[in-house]
PDB file of N, CA and C in Angstrom:
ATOM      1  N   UNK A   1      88.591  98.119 118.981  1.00  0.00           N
ATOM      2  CA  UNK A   1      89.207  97.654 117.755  1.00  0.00           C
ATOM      3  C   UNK A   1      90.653  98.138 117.602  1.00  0.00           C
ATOM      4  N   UNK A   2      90.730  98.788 118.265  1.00  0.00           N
ATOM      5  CA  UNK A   2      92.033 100.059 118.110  1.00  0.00           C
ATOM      6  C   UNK A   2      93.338  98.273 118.717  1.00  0.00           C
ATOM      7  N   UNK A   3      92.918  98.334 119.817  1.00  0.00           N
ATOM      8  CA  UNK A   3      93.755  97.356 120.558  1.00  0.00           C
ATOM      9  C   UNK A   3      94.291  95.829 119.483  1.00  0.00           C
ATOM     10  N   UNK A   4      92.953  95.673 118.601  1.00  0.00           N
ATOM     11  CA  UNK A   4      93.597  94.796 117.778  1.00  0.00           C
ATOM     12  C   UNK A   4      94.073  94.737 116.108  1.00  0.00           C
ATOM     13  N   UNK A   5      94.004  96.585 116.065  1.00  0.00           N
ATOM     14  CA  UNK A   5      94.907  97.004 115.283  1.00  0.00           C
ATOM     15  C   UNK A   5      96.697  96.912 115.670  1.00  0.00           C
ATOM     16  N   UNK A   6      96.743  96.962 116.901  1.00  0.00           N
ATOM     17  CA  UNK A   6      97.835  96.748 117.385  1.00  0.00           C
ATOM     18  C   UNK A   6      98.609  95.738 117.608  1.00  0.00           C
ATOM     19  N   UNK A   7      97.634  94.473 117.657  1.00  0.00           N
ATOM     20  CA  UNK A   7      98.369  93.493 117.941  1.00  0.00           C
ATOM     21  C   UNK A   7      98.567  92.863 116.013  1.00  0.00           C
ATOM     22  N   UNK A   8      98.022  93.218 115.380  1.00  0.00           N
ATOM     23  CA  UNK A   8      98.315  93.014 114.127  1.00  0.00           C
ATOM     24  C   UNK A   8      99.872  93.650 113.831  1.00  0.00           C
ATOM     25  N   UNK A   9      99.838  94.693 114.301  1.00  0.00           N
ATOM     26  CA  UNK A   9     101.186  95.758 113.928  1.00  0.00           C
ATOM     27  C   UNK A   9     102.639  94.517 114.695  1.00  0.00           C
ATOM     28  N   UNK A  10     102.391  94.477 116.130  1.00  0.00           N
ATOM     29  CA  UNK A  10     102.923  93.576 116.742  1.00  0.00           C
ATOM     30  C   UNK A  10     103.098  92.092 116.167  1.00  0.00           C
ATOM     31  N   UNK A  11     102.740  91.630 115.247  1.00  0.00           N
ATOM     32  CA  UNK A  11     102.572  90.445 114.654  1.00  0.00           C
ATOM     33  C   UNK A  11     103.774  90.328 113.260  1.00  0.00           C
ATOM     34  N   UNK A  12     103.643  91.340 112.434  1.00  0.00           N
ATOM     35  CA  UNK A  12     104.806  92.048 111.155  1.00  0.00           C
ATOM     36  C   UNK A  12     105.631  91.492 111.739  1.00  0.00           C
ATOM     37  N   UNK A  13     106.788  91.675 112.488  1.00  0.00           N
ATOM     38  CA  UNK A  13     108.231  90.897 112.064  1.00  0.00           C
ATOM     39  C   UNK A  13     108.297  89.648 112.538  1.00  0.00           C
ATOM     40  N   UNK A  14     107.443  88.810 113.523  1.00  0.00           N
ATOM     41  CA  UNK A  14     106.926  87.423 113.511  1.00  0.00           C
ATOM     42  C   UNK A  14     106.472  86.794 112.358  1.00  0.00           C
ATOM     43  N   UNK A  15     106.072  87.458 111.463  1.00  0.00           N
ATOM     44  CA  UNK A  15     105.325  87.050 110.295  1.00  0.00           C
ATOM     45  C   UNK A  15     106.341  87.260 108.856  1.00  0.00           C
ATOM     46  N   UNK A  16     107.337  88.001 108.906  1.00  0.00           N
ATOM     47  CA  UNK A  16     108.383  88.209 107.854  1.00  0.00           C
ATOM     48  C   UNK A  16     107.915  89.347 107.324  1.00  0.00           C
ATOM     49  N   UNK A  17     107.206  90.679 108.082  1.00  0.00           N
ATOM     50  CA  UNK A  17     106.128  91.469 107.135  1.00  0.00           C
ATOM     51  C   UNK A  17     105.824  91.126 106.049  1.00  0.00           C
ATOM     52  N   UNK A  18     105.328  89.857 106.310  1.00  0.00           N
ATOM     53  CA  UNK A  18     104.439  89.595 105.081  1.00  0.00           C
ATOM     54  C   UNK A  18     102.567  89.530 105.946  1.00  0.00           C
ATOM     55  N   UNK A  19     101.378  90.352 105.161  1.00  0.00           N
ATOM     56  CA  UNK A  19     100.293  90.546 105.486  1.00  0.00           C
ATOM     57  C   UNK A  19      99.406  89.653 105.046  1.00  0.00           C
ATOM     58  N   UNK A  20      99.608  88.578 104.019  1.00  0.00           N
ATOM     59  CA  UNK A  20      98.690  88.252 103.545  1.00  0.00           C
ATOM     60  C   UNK A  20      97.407  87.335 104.192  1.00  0.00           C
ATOM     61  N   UNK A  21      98.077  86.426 105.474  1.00  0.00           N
ATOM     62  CA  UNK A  21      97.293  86.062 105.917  1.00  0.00           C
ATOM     63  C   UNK A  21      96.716  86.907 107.268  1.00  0.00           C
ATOM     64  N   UNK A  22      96.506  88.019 107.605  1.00  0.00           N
ATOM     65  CA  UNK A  22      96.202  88.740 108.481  1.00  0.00           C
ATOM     66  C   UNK A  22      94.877  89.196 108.237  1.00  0.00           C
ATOM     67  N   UNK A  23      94.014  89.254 109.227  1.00  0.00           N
ATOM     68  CA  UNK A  23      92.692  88.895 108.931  1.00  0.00           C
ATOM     69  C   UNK A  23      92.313  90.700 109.493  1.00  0.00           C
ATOM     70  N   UNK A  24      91.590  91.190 108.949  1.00  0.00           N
ATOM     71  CA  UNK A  24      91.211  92.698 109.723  1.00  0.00           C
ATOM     72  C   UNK A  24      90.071  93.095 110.293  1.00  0.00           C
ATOM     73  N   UNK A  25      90.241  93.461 111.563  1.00  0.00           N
ATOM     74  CA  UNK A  25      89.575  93.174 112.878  1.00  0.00           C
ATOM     75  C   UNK A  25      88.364  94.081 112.481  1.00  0.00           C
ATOM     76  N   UNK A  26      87.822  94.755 111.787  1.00  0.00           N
ATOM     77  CA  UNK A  26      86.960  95.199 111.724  1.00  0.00           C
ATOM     78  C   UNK A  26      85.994  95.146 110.199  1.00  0.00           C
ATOM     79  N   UNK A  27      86.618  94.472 109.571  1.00  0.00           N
ATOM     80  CA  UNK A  27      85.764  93.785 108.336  1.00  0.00           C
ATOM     81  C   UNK A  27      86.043  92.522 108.202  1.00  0.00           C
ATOM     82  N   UNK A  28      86.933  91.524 109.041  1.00  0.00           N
ATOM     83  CA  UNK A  28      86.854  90.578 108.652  1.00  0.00           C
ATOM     84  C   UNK A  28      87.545  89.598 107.464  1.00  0.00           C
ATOM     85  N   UNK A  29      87.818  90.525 106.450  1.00  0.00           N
ATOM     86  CA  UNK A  29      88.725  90.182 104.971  1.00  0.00           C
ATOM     87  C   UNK A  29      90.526  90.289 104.988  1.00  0.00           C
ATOM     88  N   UNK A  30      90.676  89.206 104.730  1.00  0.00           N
ATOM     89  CA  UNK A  30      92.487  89.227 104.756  1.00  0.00           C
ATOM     90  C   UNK A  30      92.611  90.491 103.302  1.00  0.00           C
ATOM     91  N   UNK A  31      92.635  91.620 103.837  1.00  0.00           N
ATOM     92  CA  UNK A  31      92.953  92.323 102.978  1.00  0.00           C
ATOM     93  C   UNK A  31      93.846  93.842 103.557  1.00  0.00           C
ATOM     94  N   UNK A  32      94.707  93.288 104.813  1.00  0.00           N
ATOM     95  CA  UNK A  32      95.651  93.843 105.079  1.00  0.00           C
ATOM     96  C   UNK A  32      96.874  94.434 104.475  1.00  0.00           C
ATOM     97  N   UNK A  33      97.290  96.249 104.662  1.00  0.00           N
ATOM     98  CA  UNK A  33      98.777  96.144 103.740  1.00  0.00           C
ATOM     99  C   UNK A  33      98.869  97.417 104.667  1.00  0.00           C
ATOM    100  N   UNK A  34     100.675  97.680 104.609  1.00  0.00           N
ATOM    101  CA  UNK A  34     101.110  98.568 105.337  1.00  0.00           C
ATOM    102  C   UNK A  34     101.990  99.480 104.782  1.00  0.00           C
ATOM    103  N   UNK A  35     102.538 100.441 105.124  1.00  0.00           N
ATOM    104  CA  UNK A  35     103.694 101.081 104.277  1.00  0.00           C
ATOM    105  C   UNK A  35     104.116 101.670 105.510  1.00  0.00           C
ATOM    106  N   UNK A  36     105.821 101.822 105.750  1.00  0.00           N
ATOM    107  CA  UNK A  36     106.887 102.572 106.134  1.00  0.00           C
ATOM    108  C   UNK A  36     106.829 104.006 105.492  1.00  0.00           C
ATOM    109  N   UNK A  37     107.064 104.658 106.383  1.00  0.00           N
ATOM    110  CA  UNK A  37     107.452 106.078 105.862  1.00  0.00           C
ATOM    111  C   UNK A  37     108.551 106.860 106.947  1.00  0.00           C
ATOM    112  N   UNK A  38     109.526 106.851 106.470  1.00  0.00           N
ATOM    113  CA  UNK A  38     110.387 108.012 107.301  1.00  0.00           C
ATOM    114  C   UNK A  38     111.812 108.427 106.645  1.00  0.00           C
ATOM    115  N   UNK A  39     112.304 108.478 106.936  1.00  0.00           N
ATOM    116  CA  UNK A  39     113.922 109.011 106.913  1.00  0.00           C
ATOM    117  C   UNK A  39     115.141 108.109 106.001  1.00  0.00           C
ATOM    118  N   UNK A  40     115.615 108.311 105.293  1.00  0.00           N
ATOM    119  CA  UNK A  40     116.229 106.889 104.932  1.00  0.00           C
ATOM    120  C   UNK A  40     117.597 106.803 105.797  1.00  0.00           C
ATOM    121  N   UNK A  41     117.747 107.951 106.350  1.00  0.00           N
ATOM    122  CA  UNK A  41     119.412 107.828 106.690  1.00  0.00           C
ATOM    123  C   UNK A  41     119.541 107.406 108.395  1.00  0.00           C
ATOM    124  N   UNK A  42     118.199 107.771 109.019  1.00  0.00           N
ATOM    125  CA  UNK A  42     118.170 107.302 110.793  1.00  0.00           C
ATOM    126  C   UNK A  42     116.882 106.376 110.542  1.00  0.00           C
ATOM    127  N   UNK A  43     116.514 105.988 109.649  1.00  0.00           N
ATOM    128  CA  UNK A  43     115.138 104.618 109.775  1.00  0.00           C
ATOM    129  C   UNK A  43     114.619 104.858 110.737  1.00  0.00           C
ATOM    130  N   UNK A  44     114.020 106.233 110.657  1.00  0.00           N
ATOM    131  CA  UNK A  44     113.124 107.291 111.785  1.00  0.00           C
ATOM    132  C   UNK A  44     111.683 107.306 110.633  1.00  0.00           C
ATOM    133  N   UNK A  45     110.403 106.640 110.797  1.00  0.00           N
ATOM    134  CA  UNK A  45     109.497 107.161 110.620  1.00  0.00           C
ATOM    135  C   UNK A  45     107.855 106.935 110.787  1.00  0.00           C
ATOM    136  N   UNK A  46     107.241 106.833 110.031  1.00  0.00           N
ATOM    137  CA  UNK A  46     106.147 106.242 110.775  1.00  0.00           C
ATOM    138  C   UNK A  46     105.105 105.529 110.238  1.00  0.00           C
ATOM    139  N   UNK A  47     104.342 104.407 110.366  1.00  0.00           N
ATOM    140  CA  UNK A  47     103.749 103.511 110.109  1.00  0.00           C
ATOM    141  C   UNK A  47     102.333 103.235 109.945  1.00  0.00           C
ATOM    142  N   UNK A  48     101.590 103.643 108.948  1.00  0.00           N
ATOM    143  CA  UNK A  48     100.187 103.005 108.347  1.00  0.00           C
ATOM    144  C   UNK A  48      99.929 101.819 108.139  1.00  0.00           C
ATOM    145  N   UNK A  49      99.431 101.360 108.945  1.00  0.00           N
ATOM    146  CA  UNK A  49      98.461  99.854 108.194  1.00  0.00           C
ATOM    147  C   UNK A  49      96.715 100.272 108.429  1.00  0.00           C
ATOM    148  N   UNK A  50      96.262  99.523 107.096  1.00  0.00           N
ATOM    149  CA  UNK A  50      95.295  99.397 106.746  1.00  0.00           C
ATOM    150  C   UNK A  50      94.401  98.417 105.825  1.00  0.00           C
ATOM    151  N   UNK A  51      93.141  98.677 105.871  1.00  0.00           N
ATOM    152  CA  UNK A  51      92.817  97.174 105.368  1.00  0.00           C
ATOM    153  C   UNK A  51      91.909  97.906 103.797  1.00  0.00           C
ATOM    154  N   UNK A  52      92.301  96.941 102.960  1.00  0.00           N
ATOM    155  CA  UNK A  52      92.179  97.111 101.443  1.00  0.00           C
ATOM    156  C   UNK A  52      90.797  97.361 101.075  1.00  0.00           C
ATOM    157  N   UNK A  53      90.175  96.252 102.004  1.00  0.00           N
ATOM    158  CA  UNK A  53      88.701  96.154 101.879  1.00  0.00           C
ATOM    159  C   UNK A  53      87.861  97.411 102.526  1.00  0.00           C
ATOM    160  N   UNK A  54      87.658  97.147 103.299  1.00  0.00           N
ATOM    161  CA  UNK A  54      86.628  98.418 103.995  1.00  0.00           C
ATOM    162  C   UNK A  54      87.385  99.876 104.606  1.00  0.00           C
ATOM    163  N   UNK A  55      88.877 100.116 103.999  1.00  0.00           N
ATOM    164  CA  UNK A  55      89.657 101.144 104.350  1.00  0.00           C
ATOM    165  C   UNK A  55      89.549 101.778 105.459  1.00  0.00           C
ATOM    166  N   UNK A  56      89.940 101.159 106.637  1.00  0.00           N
ATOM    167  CA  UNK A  56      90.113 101.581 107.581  1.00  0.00           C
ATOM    168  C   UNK A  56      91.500 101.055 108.281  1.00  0.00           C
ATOM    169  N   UNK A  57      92.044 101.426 109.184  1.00  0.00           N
ATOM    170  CA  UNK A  57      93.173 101.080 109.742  1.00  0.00           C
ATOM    171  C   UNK A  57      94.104 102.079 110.618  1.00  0.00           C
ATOM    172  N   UNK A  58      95.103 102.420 111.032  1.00  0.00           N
ATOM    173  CA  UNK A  58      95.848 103.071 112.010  1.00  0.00           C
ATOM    174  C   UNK A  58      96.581 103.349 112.052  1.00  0.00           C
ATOM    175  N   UNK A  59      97.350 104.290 112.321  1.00  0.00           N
ATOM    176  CA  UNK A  59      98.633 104.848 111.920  1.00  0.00           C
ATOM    177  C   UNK A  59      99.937 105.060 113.003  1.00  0.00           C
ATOM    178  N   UNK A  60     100.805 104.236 113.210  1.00  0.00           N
ATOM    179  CA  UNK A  60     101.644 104.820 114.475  1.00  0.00           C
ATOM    180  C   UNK A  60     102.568 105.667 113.879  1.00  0.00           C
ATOM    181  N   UNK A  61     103.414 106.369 114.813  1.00  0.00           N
ATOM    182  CA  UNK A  61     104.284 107.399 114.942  1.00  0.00           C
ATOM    183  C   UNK A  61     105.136 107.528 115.034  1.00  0.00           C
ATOM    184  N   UNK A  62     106.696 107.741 114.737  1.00  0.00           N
ATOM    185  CA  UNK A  62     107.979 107.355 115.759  1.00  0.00           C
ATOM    186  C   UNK A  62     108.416 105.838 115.882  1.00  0.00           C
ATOM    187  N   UNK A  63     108.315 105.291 114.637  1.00  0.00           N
ATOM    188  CA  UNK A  63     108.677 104.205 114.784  1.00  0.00           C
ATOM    189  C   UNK A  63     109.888 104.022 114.169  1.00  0.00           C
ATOM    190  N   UNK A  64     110.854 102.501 114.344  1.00  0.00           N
ATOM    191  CA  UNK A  64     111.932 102.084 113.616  1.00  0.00           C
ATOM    192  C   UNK A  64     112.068 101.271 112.889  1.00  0.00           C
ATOM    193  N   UNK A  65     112.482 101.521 111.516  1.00  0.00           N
ATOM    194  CA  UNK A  65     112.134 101.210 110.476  1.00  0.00           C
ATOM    195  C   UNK A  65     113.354  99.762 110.027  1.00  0.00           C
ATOM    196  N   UNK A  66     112.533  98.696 110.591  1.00  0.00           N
ATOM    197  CA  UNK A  66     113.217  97.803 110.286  1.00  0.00           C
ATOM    198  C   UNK A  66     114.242  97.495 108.954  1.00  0.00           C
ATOM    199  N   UNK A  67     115.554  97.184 108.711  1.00  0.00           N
ATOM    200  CA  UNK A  67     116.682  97.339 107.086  1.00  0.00           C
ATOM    201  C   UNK A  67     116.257  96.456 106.295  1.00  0.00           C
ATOM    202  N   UNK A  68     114.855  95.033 106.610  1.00  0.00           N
ATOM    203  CA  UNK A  68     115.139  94.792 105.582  1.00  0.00           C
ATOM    204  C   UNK A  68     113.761  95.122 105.013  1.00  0.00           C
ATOM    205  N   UNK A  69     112.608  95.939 105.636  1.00  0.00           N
ATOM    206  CA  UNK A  69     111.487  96.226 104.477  1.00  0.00           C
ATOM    207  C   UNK A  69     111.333  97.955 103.490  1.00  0.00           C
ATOM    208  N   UNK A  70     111.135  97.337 102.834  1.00  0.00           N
ATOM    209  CA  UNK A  70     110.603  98.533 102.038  1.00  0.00           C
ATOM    210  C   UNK A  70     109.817  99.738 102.829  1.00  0.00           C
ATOM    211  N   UNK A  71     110.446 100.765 102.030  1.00  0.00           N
ATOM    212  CA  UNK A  71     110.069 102.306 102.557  1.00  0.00           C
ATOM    213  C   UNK A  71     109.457 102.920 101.868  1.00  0.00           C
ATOM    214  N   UNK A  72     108.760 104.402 102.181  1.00  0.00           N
ATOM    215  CA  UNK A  72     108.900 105.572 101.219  1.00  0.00           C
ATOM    216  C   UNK A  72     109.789 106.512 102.426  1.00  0.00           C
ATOM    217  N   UNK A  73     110.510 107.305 101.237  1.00  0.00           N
ATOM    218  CA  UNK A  73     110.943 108.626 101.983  1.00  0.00           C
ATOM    219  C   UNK A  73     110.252 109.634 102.306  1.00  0.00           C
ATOM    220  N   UNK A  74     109.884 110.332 103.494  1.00  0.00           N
ATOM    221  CA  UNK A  74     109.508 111.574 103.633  1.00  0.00           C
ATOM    222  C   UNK A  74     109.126 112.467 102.796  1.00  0.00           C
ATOM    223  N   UNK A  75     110.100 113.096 101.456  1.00  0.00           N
ATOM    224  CA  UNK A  75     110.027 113.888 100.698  1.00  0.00           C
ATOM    225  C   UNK A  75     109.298 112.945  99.803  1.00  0.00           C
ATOM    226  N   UNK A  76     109.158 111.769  99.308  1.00  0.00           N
ATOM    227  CA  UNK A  76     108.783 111.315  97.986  1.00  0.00           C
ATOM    228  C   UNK A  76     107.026 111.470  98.171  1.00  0.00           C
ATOM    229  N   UNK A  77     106.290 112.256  98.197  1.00  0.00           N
ATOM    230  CA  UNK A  77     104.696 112.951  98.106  1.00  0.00           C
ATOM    231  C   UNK A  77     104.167 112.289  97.426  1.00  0.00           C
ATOM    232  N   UNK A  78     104.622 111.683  95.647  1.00  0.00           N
ATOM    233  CA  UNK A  78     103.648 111.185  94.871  1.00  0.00           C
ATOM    234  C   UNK A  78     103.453 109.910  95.380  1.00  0.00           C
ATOM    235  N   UNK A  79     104.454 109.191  95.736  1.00  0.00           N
ATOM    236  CA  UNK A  79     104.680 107.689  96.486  1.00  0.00           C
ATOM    237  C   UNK A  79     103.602 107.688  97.509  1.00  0.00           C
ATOM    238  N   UNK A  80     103.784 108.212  98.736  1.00  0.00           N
ATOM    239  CA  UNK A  80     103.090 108.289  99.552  1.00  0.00           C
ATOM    240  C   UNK A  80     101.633 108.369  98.756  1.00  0.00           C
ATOM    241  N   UNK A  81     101.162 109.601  98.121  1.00  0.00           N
ATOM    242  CA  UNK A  81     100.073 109.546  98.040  1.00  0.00           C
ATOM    243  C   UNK A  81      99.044 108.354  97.123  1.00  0.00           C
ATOM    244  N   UNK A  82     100.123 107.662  96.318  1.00  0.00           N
ATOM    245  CA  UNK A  82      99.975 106.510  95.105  1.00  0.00           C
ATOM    246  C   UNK A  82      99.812 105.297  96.210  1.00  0.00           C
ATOM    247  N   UNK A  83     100.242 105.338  97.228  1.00  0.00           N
ATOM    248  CA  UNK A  83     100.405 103.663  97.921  1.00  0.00           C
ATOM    249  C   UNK A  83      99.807 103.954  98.989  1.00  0.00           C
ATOM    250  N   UNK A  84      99.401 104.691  99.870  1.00  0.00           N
ATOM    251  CA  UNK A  84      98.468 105.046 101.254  1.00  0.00           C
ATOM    252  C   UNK A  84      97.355 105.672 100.663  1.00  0.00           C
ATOM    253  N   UNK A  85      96.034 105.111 100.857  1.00  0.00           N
ATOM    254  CA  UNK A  85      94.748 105.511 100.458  1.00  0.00           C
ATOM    255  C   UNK A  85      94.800 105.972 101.424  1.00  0.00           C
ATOM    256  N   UNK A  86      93.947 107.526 101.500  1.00  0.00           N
ATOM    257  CA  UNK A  86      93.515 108.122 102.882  1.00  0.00           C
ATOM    258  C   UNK A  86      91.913 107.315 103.402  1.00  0.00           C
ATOM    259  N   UNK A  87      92.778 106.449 104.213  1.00  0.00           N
ATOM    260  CA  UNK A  87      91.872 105.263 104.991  1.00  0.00           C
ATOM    261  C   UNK A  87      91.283 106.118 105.991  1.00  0.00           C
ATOM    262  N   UNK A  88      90.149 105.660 106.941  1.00  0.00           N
ATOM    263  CA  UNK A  88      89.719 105.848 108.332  1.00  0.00           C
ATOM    264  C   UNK A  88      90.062 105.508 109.332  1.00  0.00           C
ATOM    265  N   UNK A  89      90.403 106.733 110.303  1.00  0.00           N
ATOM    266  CA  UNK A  89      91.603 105.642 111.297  1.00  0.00           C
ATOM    267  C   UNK A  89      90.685 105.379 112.296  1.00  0.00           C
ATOM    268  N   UNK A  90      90.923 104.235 112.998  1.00  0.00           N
ATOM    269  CA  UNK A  90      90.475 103.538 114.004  1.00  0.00           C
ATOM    270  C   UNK A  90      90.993 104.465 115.113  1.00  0.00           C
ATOM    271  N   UNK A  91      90.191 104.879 116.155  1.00  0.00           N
ATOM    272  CA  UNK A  91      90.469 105.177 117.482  1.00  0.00           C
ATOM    273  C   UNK A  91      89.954 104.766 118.559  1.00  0.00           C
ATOM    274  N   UNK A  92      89.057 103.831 118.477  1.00  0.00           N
ATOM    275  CA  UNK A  92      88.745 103.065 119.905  1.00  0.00           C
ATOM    276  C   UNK A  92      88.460 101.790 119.397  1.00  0.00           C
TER     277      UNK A  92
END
């Protein structure tokens, strides 16, 4: 499942990061959403997607944070913790 968490991730700027029609590989329900998190000044950070419905999903690392989507910053804690449910991450 892990593999087609990925190709979902791979799909975002083909798609305009927009999620809505993205279907999630392990429940089935278009109930995909993602959030940016890193740096605002080197668009250094790293990337959660997950699915709304059965909360699970994956997290990459070291990624680059495309200028035109929405972020959180690093320091902003309540953000992060208000918009990323601590989902289940997929590893195989």
């Amino acid at each position: 499942m892990f593999h087609d968490w990925l190709k979902l991730l791979a799909n975002l700027s083909a798609n305009n990061y927009c999620t809505k029609d993205f279907i999630c590989p392990e429940c089935g329900k278009k109930s995909i959403d993602y959030r940016y998190v890193g740096d605002v000044s080197t668009r250094i950070g790293y990337l959660p997607i997950w699915c709304k419905n059965c909360n699970k999903g994956i997290q990459i690392s070291r990624v680059e944070i495309p200028q035109e989507v929405k972020m959180i910053e690093f320091g902003d804690l309540d953000s992060i913790e208000n918009t990323i449910p601590n989902f289940k991450h997929v590893m195989d």
